[in-house]
PDB file of N, CA and C in Angstrom:
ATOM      1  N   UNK A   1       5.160 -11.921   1.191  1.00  0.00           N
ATOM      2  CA  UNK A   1       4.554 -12.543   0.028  1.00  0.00           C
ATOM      3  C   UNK A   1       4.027 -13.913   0.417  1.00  0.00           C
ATOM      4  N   UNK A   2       2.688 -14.098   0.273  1.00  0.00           N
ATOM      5  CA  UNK A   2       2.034 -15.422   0.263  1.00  0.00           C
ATOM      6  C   UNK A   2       2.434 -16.028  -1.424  1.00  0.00           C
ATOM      7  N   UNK A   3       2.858 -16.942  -1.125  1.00  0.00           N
ATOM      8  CA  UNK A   3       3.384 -17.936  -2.026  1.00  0.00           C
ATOM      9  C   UNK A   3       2.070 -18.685  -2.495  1.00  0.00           C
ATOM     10  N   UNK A   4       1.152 -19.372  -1.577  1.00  0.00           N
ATOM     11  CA  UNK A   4       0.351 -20.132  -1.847  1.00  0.00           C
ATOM     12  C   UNK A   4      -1.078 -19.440  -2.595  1.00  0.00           C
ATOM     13  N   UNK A   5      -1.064 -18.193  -2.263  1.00  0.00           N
ATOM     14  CA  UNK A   5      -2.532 -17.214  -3.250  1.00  0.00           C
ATOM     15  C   UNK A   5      -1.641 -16.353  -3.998  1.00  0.00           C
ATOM     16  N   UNK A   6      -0.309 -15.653  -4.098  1.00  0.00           N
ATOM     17  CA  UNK A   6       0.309 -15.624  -4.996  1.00  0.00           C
ATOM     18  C   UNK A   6      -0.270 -13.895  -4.891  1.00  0.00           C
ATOM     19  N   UNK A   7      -0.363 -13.262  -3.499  1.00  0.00           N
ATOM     20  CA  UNK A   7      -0.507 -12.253  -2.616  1.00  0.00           C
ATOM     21  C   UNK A   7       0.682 -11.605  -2.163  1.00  0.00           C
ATOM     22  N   UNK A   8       0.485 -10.570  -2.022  1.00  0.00           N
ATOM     23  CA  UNK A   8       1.601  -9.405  -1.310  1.00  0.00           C
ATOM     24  C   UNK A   8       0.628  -9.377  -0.072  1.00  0.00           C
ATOM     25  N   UNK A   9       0.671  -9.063   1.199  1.00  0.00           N
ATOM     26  CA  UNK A   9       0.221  -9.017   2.701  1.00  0.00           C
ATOM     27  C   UNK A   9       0.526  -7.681   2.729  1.00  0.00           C
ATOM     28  N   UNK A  10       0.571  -6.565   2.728  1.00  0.00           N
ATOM     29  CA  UNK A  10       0.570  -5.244   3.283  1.00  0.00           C
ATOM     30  C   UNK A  10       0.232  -5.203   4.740  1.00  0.00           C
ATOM     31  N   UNK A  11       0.850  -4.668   5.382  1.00  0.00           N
ATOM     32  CA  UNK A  11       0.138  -4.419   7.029  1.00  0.00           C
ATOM     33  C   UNK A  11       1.335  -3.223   7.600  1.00  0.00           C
ATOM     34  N   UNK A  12       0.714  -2.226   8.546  1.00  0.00           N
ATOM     35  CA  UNK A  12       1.050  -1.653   8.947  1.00  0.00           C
ATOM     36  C   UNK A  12       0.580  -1.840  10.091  1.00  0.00           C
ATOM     37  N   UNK A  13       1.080  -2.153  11.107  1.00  0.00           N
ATOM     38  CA  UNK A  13       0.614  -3.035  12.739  1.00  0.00           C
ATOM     39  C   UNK A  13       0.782  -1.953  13.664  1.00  0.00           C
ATOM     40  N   UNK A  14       1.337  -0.585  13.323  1.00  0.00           N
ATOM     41  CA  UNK A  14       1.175   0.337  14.330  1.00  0.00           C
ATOM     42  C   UNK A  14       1.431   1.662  14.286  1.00  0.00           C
ATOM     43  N   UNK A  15       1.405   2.629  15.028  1.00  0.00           N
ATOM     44  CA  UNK A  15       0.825   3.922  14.484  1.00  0.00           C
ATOM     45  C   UNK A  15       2.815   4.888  14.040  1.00  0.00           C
ATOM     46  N   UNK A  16       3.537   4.095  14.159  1.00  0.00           N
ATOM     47  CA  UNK A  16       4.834   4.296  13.635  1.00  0.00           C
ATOM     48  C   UNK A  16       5.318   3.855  11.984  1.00  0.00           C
ATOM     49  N   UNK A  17       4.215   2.990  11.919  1.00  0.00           N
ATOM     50  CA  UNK A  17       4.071   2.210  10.389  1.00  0.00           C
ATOM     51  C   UNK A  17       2.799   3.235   9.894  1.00  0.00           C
ATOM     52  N   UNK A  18       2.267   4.008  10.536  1.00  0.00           N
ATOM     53  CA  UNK A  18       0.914   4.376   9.852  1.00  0.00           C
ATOM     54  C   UNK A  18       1.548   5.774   8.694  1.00  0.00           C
ATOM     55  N   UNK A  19       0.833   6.301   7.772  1.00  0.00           N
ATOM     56  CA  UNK A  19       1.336   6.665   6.678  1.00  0.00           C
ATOM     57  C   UNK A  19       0.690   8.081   6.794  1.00  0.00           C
ATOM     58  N   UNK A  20       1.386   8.668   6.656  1.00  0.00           N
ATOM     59  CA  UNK A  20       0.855  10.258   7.364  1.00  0.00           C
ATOM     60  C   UNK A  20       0.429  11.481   6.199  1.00  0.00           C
ATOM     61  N   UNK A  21       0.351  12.088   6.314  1.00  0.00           N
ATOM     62  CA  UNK A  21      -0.434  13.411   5.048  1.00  0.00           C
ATOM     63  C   UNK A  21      -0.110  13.199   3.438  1.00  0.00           C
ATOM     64  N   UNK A  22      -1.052  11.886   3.415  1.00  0.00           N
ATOM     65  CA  UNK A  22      -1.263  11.785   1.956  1.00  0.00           C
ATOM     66  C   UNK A  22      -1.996  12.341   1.320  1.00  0.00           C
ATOM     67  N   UNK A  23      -1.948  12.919   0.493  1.00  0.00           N
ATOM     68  CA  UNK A  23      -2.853  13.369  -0.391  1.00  0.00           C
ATOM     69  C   UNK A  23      -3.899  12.647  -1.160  1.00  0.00           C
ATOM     70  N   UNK A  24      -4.819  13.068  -1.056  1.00  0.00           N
ATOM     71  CA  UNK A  24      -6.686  13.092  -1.276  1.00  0.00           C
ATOM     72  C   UNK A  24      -6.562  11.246  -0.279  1.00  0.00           C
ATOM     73  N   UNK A  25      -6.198  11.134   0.749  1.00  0.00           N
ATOM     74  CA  UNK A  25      -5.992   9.999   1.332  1.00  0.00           C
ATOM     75  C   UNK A  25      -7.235  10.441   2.257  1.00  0.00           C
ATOM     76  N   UNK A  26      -7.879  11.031   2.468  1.00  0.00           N
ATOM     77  CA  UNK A  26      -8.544  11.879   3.955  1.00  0.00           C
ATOM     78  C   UNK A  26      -9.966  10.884   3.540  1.00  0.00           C
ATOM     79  N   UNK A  27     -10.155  11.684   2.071  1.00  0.00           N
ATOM     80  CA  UNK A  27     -11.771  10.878   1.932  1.00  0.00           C
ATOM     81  C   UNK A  27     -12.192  10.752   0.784  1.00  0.00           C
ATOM     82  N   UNK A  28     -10.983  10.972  -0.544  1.00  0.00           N
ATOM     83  CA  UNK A  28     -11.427  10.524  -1.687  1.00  0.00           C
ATOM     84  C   UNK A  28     -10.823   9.593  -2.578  1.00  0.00           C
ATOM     85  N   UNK A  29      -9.428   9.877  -2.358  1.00  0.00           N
ATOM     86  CA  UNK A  29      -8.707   8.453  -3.034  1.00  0.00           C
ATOM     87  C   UNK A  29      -9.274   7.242  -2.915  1.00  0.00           C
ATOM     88  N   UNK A  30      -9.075   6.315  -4.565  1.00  0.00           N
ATOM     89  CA  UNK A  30      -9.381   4.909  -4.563  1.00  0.00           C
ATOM     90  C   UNK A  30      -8.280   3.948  -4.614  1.00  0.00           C
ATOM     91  N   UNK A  31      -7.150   4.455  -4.723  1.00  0.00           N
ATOM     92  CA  UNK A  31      -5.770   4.203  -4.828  1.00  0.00           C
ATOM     93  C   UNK A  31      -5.067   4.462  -4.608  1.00  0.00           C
ATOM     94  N   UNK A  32      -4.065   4.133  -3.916  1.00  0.00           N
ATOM     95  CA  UNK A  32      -2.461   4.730  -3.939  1.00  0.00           C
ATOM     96  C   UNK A  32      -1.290   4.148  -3.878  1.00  0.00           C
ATOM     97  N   UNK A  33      -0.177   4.385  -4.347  1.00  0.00           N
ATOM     98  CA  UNK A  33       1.345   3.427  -4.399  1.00  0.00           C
ATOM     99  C   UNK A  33       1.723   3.405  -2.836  1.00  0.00           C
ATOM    100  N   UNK A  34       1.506   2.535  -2.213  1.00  0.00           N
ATOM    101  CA  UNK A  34       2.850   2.166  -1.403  1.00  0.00           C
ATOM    102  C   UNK A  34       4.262   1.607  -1.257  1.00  0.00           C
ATOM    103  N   UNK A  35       5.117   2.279  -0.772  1.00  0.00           N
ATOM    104  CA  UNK A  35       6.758   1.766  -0.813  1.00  0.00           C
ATOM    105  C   UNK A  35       6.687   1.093   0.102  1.00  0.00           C
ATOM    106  N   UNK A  36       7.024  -0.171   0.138  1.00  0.00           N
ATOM    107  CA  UNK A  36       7.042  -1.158   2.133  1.00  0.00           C
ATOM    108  C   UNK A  36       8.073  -1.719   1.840  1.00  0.00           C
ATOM    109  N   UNK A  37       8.869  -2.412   3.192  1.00  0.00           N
ATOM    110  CA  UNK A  37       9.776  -3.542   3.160  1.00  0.00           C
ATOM    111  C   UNK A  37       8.670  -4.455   2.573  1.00  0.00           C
ATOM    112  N   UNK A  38       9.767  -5.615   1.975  1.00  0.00           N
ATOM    113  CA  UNK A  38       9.107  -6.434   1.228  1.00  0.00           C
ATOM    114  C   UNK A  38       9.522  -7.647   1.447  1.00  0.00           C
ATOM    115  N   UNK A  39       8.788  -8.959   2.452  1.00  0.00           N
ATOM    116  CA  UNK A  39       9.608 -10.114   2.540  1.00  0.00           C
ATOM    117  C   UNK A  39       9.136 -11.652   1.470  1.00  0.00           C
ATOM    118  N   UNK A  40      10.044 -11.916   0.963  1.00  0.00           N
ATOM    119  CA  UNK A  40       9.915 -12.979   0.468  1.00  0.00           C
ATOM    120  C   UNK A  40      10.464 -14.355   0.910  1.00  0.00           C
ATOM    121  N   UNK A  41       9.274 -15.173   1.079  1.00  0.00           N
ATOM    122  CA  UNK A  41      10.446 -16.747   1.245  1.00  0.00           C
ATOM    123  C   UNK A  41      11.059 -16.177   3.341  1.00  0.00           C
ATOM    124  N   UNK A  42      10.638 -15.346   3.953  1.00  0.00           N
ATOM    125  CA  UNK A  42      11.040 -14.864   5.117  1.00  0.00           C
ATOM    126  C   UNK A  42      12.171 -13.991   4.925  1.00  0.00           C
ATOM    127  N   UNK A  43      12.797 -13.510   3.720  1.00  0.00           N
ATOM    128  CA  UNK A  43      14.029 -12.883   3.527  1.00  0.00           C
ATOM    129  C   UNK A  43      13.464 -11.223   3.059  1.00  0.00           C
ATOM    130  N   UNK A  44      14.010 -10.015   4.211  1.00  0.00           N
ATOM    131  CA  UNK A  44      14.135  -8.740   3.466  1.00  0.00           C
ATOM    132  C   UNK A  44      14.395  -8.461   2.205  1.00  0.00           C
ATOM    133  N   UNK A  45      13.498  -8.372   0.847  1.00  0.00           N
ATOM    134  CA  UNK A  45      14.355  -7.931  -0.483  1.00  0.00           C
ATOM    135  C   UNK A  45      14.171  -6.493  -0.351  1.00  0.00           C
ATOM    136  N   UNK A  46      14.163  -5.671   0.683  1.00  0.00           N
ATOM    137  CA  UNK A  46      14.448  -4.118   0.059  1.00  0.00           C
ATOM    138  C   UNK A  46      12.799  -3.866   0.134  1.00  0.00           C
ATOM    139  N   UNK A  47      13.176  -2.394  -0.077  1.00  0.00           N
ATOM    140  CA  UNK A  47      11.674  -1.225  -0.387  1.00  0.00           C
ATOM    141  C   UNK A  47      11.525  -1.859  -2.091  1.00  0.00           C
ATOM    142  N   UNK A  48      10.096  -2.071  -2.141  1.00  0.00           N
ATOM    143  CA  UNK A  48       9.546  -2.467  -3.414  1.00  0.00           C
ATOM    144  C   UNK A  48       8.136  -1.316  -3.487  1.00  0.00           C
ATOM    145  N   UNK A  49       7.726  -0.669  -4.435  1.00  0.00           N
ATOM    146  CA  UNK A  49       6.369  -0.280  -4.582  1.00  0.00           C
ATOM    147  C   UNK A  49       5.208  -1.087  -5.175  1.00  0.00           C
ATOM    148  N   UNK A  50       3.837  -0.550  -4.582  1.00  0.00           N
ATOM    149  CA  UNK A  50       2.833  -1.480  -4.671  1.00  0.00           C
ATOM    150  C   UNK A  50       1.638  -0.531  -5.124  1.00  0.00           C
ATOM    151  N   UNK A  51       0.717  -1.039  -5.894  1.00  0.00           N
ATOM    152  CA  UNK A  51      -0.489  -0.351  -5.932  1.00  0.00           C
ATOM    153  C   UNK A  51      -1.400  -0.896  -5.537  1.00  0.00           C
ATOM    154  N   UNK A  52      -2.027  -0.181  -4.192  1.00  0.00           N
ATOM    155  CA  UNK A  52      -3.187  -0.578  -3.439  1.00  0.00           C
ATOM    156  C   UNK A  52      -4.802   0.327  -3.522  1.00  0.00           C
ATOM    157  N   UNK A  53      -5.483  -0.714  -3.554  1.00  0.00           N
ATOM    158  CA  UNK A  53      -6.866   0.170  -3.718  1.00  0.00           C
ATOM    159  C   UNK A  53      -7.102   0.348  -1.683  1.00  0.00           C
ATOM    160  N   UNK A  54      -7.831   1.357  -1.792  1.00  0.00           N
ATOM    161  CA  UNK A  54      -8.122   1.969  -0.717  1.00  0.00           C
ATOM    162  C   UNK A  54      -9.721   2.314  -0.540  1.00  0.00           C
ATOM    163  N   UNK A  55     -10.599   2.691  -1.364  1.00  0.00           N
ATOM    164  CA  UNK A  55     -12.024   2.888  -1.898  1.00  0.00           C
ATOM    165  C   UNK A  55     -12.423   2.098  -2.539  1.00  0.00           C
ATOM    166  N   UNK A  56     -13.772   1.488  -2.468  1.00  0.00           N
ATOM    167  CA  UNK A  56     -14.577   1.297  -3.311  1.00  0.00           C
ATOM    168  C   UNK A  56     -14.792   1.999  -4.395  1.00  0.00           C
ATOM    169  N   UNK A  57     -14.210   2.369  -5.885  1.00  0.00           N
ATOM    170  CA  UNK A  57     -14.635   3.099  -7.048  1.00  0.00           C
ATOM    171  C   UNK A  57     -16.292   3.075  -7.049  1.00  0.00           C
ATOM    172  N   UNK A  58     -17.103   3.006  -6.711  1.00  0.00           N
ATOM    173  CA  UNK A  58     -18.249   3.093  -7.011  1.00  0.00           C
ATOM    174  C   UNK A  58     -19.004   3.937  -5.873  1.00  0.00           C
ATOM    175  N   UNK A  59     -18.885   3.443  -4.472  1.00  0.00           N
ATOM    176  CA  UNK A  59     -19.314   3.820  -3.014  1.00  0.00           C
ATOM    177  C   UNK A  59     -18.421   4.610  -2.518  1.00  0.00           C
ATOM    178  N   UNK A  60     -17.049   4.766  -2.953  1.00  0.00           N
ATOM    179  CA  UNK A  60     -15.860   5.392  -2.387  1.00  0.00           C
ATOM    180  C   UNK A  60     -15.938   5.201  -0.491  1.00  0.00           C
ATOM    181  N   UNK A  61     -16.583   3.659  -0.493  1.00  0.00           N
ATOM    182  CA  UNK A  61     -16.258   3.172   0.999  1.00  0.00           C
ATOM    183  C   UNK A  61     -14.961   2.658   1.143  1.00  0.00           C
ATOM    184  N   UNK A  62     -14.041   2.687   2.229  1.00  0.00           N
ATOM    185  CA  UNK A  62     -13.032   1.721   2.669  1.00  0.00           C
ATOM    186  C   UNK A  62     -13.305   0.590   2.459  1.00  0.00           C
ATOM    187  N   UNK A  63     -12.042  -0.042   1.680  1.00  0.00           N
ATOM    188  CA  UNK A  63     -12.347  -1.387   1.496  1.00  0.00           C
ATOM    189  C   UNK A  63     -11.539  -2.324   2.342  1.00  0.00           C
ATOM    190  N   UNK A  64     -11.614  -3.812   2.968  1.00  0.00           N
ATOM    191  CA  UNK A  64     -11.448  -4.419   3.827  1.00  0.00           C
ATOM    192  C   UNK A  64     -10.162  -4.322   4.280  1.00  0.00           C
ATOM    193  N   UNK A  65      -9.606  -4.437   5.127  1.00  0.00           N
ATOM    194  CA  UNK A  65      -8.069  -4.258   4.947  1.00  0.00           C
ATOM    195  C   UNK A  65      -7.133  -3.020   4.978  1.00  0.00           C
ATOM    196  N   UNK A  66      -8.312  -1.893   4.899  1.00  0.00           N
ATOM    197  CA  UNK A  66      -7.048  -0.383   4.863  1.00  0.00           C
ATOM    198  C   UNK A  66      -8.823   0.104   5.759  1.00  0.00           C
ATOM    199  N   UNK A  67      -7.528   1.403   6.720  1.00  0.00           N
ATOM    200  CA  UNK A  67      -7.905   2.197   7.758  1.00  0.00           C
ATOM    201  C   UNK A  67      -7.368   3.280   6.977  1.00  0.00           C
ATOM    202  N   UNK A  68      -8.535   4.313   6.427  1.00  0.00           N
ATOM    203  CA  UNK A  68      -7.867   5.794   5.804  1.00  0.00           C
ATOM    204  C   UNK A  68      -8.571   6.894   7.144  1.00  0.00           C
ATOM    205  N   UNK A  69      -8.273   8.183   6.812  1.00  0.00           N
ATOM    206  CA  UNK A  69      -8.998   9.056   7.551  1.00  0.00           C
ATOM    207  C   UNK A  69      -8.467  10.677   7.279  1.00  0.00           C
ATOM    208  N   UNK A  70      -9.188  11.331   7.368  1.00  0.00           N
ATOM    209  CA  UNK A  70      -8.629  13.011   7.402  1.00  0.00           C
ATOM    210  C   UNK A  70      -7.910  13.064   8.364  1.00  0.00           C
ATOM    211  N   UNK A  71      -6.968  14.618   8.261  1.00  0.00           N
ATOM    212  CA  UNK A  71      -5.765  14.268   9.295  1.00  0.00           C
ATOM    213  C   UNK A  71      -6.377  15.799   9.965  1.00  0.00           C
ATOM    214  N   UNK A  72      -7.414  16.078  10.070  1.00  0.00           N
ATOM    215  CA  UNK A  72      -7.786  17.337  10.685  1.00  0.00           C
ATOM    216  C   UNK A  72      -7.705  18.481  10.330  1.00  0.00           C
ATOM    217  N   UNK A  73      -7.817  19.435  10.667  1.00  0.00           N
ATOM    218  CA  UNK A  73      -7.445  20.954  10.453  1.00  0.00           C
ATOM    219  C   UNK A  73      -5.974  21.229   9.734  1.00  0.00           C
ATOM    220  N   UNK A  74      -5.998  22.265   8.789  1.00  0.00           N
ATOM    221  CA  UNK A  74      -4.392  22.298   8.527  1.00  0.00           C
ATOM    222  C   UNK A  74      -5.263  23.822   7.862  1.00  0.00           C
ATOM    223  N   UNK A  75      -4.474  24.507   9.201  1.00  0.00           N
ATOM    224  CA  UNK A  75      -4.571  25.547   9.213  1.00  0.00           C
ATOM    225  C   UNK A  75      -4.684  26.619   7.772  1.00  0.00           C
ATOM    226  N   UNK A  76      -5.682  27.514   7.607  1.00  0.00           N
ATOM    227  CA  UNK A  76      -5.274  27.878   6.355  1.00  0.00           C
ATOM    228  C   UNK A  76      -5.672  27.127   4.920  1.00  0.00           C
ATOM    229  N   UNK A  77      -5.718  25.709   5.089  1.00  0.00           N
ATOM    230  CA  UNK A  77      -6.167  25.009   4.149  1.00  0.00           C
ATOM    231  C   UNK A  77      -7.110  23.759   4.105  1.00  0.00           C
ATOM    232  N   UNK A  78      -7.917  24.300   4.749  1.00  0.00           N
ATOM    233  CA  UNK A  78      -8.926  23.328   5.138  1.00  0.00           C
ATOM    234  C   UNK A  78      -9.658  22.330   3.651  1.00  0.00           C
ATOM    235  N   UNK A  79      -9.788  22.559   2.856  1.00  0.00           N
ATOM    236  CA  UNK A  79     -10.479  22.167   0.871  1.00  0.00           C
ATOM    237  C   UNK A  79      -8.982  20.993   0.973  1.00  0.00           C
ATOM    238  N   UNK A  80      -8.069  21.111   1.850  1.00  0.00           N
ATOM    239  CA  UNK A  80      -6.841  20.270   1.505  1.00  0.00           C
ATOM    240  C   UNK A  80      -6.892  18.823   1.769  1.00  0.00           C
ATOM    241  N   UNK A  81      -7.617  17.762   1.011  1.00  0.00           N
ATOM    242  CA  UNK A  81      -7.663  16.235   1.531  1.00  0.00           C
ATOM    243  C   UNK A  81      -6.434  15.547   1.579  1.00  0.00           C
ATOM    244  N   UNK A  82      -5.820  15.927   2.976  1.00  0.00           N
ATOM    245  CA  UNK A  82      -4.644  15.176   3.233  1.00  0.00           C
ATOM    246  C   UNK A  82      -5.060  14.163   4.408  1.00  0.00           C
ATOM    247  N   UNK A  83      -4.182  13.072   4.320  1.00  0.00           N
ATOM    248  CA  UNK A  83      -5.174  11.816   5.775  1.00  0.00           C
ATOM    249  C   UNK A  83      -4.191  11.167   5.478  1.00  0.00           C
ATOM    250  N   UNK A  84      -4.589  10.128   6.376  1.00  0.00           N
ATOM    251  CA  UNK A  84      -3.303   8.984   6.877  1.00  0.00           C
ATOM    252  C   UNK A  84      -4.071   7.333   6.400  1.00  0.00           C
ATOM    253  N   UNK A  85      -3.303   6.352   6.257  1.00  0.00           N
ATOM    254  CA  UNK A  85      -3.336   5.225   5.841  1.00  0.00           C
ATOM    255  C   UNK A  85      -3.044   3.978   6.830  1.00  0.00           C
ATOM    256  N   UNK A  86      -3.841   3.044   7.349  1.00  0.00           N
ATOM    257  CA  UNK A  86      -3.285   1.979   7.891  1.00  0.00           C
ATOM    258  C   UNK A  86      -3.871   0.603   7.031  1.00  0.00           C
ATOM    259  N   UNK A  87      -2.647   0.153   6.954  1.00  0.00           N
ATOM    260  CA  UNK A  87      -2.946  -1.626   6.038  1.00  0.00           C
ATOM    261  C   UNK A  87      -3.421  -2.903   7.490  1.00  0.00           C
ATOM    262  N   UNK A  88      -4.264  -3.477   7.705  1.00  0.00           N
ATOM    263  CA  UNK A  88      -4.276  -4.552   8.385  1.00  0.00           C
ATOM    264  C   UNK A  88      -4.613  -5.975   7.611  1.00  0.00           C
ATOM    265  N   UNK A  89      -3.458  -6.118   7.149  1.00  0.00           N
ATOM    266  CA  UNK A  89      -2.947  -7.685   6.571  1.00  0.00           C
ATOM    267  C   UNK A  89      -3.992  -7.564   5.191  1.00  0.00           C
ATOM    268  N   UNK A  90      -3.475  -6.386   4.848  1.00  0.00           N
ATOM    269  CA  UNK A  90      -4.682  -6.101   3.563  1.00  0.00           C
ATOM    270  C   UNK A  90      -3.769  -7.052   1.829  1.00  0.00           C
ATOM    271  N   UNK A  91      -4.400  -7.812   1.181  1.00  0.00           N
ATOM    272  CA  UNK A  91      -4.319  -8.814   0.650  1.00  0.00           C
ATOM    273  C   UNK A  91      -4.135  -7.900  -0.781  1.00  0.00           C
ATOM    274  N   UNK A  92      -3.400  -7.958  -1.389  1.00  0.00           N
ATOM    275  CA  UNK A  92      -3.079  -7.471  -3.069  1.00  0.00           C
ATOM    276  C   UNK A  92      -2.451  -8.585  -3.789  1.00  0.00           C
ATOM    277  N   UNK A  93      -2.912  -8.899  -5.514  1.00  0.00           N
ATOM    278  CA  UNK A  93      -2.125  -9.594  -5.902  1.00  0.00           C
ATOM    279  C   UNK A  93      -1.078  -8.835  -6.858  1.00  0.00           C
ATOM    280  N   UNK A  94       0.181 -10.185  -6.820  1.00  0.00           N
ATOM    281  CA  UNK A  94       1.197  -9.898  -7.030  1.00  0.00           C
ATOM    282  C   UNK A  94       1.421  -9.147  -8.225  1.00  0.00           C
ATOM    283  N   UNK A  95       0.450  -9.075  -9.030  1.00  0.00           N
ATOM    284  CA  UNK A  95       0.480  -7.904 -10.447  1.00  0.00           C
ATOM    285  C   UNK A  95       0.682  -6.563 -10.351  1.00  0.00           C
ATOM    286  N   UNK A  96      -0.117  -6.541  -8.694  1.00  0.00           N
ATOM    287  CA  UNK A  96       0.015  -5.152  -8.282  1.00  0.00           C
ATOM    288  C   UNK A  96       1.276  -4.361  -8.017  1.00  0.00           C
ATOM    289  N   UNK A  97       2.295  -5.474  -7.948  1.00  0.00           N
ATOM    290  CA  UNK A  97       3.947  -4.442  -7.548  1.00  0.00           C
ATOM    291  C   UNK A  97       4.248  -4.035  -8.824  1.00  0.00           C
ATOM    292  N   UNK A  98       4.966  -2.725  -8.754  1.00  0.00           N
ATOM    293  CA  UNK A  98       5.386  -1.519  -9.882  1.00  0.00           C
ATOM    294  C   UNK A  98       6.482  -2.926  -9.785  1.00  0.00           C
ATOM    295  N   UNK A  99       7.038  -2.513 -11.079  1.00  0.00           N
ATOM    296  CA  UNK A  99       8.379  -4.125 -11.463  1.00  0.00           C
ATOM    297  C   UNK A  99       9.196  -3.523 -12.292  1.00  0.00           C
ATOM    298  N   UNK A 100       9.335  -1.931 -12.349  1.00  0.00           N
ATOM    299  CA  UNK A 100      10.178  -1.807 -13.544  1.00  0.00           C
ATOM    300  C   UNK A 100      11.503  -1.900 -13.215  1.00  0.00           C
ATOM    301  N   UNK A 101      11.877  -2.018 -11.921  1.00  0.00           N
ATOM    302  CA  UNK A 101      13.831  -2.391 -11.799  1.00  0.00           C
ATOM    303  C   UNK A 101      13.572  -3.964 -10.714  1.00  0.00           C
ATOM    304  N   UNK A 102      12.798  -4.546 -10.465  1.00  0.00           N
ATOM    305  CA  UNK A 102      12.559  -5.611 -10.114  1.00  0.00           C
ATOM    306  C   UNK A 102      11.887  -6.401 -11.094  1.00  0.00           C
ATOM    307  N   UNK A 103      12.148  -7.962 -10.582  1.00  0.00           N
ATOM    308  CA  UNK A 103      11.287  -9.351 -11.252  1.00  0.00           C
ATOM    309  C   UNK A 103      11.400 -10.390 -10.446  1.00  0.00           C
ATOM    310  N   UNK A 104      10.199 -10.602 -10.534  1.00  0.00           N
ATOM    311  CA  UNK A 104       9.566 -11.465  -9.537  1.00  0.00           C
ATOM    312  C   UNK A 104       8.363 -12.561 -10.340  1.00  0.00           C
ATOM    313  N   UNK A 105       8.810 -14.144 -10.006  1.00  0.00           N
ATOM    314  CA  UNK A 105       7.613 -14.983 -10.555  1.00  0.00           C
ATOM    315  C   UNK A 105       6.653 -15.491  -9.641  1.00  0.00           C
ATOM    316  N   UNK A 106       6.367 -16.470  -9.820  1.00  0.00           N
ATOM    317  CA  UNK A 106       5.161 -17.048  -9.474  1.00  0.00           C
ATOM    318  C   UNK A 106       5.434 -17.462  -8.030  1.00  0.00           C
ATOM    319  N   UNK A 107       6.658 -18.769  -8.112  1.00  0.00           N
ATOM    320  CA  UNK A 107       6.933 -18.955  -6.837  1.00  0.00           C
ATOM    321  C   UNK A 107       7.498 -18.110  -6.257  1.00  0.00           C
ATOM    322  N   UNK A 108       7.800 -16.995  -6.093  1.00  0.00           N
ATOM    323  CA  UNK A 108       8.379 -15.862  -5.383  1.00  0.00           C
ATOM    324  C   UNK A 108      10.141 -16.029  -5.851  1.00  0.00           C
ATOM    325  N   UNK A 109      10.417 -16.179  -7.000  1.00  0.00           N
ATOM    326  CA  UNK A 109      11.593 -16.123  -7.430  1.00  0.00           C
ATOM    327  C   UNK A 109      11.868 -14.577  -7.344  1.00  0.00           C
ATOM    328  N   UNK A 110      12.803 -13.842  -6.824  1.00  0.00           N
ATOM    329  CA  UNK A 110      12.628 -12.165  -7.053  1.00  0.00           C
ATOM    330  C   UNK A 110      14.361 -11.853  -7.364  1.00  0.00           C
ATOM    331  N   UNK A 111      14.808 -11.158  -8.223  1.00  0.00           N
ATOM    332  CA  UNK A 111      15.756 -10.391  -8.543  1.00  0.00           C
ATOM    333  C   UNK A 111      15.780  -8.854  -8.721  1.00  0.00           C
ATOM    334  N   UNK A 112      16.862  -7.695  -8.894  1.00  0.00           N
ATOM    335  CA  UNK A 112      16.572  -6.541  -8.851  1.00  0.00           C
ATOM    336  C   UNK A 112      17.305  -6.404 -10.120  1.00  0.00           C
ATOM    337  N   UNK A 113      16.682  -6.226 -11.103  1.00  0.00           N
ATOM    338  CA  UNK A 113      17.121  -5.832 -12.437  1.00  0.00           C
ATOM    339  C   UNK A 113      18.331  -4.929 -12.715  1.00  0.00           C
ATOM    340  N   UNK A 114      19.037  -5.002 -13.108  1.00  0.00           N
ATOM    341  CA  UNK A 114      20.358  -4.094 -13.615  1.00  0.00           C
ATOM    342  C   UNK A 114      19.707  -2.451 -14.400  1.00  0.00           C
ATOM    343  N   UNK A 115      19.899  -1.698 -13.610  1.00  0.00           N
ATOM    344  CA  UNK A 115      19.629  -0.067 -14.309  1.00  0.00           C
ATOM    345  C   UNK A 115      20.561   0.045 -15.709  1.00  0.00           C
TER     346      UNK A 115
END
């Protein structure tokens, strides 16, 4: 979490972090939730989910920051848009984290809500 633009940093730096047979991820999704470690303040708070755009809604181009792609042949089901995801230091703001058992403010105050 950038504190100072008040940003989540997403990045997946290598092909062990890269995100494997997502669905309509290949070449039509404009969106999708990611689960990541999540650091705040330099401290691990846990897997948090995020909603990241991935397409341009209009051009359905990649937008700055995410590497999508088809994941090839799958035998048998080729009509199947499954593909993989890479984040490089791709920039979301903080509205974007799902928050329903977390809370989190401005300055990166974060707690995990009581179920």
């Amino acid at each position: 979490f950038d504190v100072e633009t008040d940003e989540f940093i997403i990045h997946s730096p290598n092909i062990t972090s890269t995100k494997w047979w997502i669905g309509m991820a290949g070449q039509k999704a404009t969106h999708t939730v990611v689960i990541a470690q999540t650091f705040i303040h330099g401290k691990n708070v846990g897997l948090n989910w995020f909603i990241v755009q991935l397409r341009d809604t209009v051009t359905g181009k990649v937008v700055p920051g995410v590497q999508a792609g088809d994941v090839g042949s799958k035998v048998g089901h080729q009509g199947v848009d499954n593909g993989w995801i890479q984040f490089n230091q791709k920039r979301i703001p903080r509205t974007n984290m799902l928050a329903k058992w977390v809370s989190m403010d401005r300055s990166g105050g974060f707690q995990r809500d009581s179920l």
